[in-house]
PDB file of N, CA and C in Angstrom:
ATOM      1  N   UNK A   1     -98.435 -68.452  15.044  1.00  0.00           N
ATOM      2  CA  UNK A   1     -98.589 -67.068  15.422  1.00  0.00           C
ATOM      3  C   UNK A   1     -97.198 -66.463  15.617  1.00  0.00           C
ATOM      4  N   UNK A   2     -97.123 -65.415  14.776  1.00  0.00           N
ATOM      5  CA  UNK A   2     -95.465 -64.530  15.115  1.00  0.00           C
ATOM      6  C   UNK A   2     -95.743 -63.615  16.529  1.00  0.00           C
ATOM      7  N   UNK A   3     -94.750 -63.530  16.871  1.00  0.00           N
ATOM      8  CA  UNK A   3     -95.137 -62.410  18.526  1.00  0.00           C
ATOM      9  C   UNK A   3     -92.887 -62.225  18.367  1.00  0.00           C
ATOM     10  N   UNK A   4     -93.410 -60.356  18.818  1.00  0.00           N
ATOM     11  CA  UNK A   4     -91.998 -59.939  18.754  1.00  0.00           C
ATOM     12  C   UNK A   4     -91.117 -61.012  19.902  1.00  0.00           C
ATOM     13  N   UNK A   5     -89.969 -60.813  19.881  1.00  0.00           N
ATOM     14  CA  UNK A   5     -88.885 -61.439  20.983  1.00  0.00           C
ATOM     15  C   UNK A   5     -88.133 -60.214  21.274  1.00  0.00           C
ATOM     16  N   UNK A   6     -87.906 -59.295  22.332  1.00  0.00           N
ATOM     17  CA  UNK A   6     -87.408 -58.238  23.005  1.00  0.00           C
ATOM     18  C   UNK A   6     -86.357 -58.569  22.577  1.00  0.00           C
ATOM     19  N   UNK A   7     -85.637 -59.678  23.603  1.00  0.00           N
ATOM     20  CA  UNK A   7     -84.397 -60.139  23.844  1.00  0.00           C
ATOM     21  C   UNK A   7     -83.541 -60.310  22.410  1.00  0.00           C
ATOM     22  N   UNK A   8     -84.336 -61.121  21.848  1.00  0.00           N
ATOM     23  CA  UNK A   8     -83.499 -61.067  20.191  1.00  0.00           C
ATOM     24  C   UNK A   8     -83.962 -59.985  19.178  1.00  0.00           C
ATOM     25  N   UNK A   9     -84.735 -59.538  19.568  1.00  0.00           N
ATOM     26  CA  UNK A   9     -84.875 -58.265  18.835  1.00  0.00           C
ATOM     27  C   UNK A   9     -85.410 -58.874  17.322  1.00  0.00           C
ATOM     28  N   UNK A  10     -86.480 -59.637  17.397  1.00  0.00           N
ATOM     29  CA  UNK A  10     -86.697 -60.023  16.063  1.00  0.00           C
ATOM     30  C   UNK A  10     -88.034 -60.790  16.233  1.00  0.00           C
ATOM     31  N   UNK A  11     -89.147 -61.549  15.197  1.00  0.00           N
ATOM     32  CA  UNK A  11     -90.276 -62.185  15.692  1.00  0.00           C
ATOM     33  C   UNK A  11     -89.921 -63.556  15.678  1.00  0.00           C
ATOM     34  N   UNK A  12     -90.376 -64.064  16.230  1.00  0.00           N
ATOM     35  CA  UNK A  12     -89.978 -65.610  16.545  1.00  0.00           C
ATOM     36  C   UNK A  12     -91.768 -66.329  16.370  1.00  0.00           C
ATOM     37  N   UNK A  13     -91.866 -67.126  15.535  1.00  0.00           N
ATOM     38  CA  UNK A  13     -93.184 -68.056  15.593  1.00  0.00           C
ATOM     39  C   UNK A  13     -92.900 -69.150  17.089  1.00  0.00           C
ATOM     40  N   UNK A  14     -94.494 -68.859  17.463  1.00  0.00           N
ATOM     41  CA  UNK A  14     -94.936 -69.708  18.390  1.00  0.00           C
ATOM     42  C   UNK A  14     -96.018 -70.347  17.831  1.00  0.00           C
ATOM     43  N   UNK A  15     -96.351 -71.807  17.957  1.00  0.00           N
ATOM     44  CA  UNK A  15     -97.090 -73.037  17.941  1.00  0.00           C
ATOM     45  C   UNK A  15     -98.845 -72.094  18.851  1.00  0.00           C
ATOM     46  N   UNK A  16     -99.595 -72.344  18.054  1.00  0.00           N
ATOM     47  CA  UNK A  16    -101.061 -71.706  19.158  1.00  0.00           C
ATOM     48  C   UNK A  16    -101.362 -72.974  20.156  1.00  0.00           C
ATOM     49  N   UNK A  17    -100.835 -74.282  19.999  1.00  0.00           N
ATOM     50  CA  UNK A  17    -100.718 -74.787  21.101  1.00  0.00           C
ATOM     51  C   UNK A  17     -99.902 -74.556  22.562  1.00  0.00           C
ATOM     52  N   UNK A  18     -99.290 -74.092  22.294  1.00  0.00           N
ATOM     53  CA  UNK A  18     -98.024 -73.619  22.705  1.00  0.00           C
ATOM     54  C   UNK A  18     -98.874 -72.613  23.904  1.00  0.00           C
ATOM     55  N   UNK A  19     -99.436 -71.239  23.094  1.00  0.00           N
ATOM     56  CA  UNK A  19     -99.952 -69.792  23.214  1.00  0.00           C
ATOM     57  C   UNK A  19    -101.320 -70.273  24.873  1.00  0.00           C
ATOM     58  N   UNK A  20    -101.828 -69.263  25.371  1.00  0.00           N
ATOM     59  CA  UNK A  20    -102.433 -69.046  26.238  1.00  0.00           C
ATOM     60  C   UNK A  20    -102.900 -67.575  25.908  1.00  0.00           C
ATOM     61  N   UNK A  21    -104.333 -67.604  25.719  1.00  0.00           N
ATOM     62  CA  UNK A  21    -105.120 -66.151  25.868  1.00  0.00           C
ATOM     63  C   UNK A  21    -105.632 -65.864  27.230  1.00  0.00           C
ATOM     64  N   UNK A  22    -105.345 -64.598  27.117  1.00  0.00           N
ATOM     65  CA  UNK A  22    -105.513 -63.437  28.723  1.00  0.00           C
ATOM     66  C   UNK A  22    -106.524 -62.454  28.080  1.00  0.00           C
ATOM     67  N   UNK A  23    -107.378 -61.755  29.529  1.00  0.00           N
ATOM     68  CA  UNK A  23    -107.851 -60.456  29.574  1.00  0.00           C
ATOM     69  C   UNK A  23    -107.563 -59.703  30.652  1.00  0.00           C
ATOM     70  N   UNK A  24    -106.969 -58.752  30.577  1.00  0.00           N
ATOM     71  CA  UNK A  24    -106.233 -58.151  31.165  1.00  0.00           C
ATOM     72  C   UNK A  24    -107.401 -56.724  31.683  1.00  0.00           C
ATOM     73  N   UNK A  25    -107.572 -56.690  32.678  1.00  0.00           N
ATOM     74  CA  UNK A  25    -108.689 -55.828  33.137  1.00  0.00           C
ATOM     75  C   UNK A  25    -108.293 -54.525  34.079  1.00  0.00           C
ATOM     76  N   UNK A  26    -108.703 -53.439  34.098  1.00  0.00           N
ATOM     77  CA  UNK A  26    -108.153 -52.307  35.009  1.00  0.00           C
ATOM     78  C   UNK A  26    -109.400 -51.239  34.861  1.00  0.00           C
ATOM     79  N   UNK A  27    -109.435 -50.293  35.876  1.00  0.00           N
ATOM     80  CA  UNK A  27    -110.387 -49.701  36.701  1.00  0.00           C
ATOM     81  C   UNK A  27    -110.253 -48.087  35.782  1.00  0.00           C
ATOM     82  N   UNK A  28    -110.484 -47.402  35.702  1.00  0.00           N
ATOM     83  CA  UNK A  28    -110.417 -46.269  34.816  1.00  0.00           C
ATOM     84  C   UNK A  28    -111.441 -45.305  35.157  1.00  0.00           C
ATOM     85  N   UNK A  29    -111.290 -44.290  35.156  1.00  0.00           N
ATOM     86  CA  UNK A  29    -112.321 -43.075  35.521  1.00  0.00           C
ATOM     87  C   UNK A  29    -113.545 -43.644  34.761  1.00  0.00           C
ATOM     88  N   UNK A  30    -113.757 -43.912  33.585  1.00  0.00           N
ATOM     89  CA  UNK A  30    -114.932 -44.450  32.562  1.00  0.00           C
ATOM     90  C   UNK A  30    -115.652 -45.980  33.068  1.00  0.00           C
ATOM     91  N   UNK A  31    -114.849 -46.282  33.593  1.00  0.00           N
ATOM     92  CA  UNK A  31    -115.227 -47.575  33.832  1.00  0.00           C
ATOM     93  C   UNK A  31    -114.259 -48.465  33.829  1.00  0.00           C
ATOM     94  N   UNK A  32    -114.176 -49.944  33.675  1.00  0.00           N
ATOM     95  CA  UNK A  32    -113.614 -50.971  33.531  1.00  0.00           C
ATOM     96  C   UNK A  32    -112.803 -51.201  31.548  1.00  0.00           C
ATOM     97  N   UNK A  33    -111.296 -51.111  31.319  1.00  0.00           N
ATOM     98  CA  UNK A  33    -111.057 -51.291  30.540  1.00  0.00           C
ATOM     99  C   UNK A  33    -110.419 -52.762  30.294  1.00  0.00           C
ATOM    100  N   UNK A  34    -110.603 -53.176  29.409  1.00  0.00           N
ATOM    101  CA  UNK A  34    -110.464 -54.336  28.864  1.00  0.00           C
ATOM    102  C   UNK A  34    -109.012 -54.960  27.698  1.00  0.00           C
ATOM    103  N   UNK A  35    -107.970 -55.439  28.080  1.00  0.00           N
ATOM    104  CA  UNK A  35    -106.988 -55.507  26.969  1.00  0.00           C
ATOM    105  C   UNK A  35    -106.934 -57.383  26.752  1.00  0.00           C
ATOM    106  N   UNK A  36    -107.197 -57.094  25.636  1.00  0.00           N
ATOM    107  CA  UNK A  36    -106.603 -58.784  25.384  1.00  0.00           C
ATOM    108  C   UNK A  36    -105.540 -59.179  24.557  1.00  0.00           C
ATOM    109  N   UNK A  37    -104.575 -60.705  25.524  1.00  0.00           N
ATOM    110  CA  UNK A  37    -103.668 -60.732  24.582  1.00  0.00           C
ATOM    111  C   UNK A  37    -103.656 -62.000  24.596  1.00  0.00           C
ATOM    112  N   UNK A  38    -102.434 -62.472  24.214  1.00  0.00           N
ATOM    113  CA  UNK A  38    -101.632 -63.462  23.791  1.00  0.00           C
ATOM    114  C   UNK A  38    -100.561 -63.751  24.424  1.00  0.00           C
ATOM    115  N   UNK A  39    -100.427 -64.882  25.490  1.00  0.00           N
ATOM    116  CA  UNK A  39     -98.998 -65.182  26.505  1.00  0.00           C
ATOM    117  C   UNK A  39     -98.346 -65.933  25.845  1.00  0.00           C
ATOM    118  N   UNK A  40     -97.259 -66.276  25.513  1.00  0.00           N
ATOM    119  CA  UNK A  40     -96.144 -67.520  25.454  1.00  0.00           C
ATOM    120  C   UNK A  40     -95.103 -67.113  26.259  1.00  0.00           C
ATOM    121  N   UNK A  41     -94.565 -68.586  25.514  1.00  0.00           N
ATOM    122  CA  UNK A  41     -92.703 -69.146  26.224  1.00  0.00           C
ATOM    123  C   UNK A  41     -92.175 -69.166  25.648  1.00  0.00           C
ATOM    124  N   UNK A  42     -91.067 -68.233  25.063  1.00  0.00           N
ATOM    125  CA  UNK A  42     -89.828 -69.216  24.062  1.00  0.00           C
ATOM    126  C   UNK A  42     -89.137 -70.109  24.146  1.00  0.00           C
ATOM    127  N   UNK A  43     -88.312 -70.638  23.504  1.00  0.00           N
ATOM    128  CA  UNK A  43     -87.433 -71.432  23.667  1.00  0.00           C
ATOM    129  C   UNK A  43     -86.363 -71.138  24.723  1.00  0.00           C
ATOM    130  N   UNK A  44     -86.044 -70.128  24.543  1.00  0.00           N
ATOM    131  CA  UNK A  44     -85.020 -69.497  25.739  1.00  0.00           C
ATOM    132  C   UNK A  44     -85.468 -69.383  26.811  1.00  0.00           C
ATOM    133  N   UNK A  45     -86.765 -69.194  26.994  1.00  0.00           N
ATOM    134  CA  UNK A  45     -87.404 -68.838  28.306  1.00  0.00           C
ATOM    135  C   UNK A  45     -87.989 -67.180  28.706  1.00  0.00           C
ATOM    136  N   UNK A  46     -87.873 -66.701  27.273  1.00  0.00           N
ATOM    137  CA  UNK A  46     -87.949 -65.794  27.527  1.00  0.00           C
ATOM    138  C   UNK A  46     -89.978 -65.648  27.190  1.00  0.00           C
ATOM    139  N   UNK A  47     -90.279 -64.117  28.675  1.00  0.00           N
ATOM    140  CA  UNK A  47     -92.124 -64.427  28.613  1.00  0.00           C
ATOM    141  C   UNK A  47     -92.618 -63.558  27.268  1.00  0.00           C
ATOM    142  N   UNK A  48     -93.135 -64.139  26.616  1.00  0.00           N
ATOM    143  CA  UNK A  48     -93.781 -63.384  25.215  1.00  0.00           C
ATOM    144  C   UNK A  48     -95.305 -62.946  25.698  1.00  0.00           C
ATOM    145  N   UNK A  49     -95.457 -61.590  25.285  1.00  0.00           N
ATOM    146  CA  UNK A  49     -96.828 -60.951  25.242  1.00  0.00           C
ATOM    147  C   UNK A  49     -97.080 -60.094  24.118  1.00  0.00           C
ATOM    148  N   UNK A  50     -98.155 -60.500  23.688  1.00  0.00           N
ATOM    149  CA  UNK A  50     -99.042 -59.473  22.163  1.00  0.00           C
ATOM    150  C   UNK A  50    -100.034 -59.239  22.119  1.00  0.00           C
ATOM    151  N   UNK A  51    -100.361 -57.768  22.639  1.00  0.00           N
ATOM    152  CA  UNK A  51    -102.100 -57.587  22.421  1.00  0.00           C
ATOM    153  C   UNK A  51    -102.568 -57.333  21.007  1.00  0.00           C
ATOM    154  N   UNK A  52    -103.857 -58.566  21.400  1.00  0.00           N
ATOM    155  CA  UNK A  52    -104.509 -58.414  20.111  1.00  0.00           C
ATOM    156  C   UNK A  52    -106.013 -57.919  20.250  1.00  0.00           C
ATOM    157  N   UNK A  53    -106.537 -57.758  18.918  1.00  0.00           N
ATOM    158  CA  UNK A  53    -107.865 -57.608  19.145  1.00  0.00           C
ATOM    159  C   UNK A  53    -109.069 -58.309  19.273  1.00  0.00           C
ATOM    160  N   UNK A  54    -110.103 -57.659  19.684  1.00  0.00           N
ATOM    161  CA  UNK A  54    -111.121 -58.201  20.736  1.00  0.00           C
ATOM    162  C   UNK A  54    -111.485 -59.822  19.867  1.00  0.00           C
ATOM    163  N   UNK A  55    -111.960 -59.535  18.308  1.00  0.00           N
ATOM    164  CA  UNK A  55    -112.388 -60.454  17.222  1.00  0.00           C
ATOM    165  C   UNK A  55    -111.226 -61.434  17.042  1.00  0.00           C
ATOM    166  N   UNK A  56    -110.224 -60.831  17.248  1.00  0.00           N
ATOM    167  CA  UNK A  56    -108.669 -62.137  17.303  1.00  0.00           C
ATOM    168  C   UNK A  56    -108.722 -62.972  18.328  1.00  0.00           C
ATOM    169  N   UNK A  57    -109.190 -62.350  19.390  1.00  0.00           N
ATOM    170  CA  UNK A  57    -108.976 -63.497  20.670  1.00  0.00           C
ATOM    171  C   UNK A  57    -110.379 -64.122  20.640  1.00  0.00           C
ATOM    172  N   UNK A  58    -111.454 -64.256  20.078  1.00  0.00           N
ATOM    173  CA  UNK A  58    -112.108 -65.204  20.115  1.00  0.00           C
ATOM    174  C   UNK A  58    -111.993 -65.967  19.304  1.00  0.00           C
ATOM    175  N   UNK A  59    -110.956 -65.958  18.109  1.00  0.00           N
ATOM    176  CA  UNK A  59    -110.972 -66.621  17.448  1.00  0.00           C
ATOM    177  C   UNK A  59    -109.834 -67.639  17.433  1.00  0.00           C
ATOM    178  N   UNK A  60    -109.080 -67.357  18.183  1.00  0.00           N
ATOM    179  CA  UNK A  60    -107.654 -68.397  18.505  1.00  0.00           C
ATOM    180  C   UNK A  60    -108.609 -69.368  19.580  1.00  0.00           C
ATOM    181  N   UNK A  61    -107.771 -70.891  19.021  1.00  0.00           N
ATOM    182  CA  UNK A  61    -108.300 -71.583  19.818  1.00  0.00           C
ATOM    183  C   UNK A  61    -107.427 -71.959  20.885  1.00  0.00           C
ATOM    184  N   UNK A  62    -106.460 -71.881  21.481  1.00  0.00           N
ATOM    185  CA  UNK A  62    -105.616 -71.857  22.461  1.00  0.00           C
ATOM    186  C   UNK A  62    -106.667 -71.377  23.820  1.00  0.00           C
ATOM    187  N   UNK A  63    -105.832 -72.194  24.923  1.00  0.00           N
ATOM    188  CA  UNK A  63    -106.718 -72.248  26.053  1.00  0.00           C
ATOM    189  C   UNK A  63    -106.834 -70.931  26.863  1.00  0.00           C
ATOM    190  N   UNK A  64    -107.492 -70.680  27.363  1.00  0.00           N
ATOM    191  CA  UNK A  64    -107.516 -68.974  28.353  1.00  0.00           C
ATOM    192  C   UNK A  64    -107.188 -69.481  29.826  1.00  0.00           C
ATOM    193  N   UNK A  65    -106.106 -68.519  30.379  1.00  0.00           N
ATOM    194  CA  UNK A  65    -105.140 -68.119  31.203  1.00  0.00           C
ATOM    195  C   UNK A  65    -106.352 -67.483  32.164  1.00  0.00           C
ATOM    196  N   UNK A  66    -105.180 -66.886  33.398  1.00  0.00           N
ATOM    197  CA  UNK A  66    -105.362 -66.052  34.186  1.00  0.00           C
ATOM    198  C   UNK A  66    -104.632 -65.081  34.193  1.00  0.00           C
ATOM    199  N   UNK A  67    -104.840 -63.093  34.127  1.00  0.00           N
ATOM    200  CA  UNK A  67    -103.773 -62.459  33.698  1.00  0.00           C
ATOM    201  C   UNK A  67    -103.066 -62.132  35.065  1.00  0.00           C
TER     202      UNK A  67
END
């Protein structure tokens, strides 16, 4: 899986072993909205995040987080 790198300013591949899926939840006049992503680590240490969509994150098999 590619996910940008801020710090280097470029995409860096991460291992989906590696990766951890989140749902990221918040309160909204409408109701409850829903974001899902994608956590890693780089090598540097630097924290990687990429929201993806709803059909993407059920389909990565990487383990689910807490956001």
């Amino acid at each position: 899986m590619q996910i940008y790198n801020v710090k280097k300013r470029a995409m860096v591949k991460i291992d989906e072993a590696k990766c951890t899926k989140v749902i990221y939840k918040r309160k909204t006049s409408k109701g409850i909205q829903e974001r899902y992503a994608v956590r890693a680590k780089d090598d540097d240490g630097t924290n990687l995040t990429k929201f993806i969509s709803k059909a993407d994150y059920e389909k990565l098999k990487c383990k689910a987080g807490k956001a």
